[in-house]
Protein backbone atom coordinates (compact mmCIF):
# COMPACT_ATOMS: atom_id res chain seq x y z
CA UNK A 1 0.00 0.00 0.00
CA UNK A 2 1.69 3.18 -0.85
CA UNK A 3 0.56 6.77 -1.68
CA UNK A 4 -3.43 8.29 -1.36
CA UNK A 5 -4.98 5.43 -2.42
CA UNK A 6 -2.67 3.42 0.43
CA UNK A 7 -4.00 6.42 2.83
CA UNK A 8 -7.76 5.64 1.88
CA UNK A 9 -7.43 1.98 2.27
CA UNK A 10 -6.33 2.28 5.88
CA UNK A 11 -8.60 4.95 6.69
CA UNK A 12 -11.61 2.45 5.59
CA UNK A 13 -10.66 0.54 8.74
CA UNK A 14 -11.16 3.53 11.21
CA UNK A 15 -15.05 3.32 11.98
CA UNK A 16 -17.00 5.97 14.33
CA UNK A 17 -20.17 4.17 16.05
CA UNK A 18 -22.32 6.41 18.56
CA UNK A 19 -22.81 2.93 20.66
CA UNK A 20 -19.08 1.70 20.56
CA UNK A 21 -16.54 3.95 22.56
CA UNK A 22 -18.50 7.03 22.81
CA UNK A 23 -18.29 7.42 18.73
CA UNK A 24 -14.68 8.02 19.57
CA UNK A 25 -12.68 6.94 16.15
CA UNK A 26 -12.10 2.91 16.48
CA UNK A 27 -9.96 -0.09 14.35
CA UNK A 28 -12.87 -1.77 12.06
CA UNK A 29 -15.65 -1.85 15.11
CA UNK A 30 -13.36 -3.20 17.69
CA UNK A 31 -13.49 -1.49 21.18
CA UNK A 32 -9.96 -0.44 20.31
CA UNK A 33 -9.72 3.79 19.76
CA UNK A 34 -7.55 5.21 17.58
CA UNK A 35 -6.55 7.42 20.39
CA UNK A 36 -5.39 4.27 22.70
CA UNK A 37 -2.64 2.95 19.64
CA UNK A 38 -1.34 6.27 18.51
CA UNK A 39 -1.11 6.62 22.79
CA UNK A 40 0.75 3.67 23.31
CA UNK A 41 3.04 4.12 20.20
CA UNK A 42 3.71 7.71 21.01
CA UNK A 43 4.73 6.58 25.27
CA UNK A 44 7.54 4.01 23.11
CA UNK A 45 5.66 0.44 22.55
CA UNK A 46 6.51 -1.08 19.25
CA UNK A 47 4.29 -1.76 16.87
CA UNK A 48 4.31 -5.76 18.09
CA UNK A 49 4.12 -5.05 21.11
CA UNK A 50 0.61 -3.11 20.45
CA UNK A 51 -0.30 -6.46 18.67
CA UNK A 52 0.71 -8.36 21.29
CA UNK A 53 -1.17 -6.49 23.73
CA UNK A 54 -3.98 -6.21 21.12
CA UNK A 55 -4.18 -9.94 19.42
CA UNK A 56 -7.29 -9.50 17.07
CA UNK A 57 -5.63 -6.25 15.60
CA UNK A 58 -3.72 -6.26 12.51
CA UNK A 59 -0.72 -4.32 11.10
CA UNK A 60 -2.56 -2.25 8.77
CA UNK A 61 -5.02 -1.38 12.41
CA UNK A 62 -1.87 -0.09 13.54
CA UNK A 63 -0.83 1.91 10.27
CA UNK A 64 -4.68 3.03 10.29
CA UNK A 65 -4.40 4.80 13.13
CA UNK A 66 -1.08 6.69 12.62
CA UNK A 67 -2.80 7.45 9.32
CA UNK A 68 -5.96 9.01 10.78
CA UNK A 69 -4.12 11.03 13.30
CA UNK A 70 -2.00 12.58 10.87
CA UNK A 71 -4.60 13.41 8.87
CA UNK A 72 -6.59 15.07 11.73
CA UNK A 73 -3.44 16.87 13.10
CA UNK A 74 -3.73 18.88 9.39
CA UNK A 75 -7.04 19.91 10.01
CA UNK A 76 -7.71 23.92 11.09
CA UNK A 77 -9.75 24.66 13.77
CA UNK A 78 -11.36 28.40 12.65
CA UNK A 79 -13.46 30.19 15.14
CA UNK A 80 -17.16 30.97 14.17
CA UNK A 81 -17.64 34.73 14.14
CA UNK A 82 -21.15 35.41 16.06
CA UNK A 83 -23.26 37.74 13.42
């Protein structure tokens, strides 16, 4: 997987369900949040180590969620003018 149609192929696997998580961004459905893998990633763990921890996840769950947090990090946050 390489390039933006790499990037869309992982993003598929990021899912956002009102009753799973709080809607927070998860890996394909799985009580697993984005949030908690870039987390442990970012505090050091390798990326088997997250699997380990994590058995029914995959590599590309892992790549997923790197993907989607880069992504948001380029979005701009603009404050609504009251009119």
């Amino acid at each position: 997987m390489g390039g933006i149609m790499g990037a869309v192929e992982l993003l598929r696997r990021i899912t956002h369900d009102p009753n799973v998580m709080g809607g927070r961004p998860c890996l394909r459905g799985l009580r697993v949040t984005v949030g908690t893998v870039v987390g442990l990633l970012g505090a050091g763990r390798s990326i088997e180590e997250v699997l380990a921890a994590y058995p029914y996840l995959e590599r590309e769950d892992v790549l997923a969620a790197l993907t989607f947090a880069a992504w948001r990090s380029q979005e701009l946050e603009l404050p609504l003018k009251a009119s």
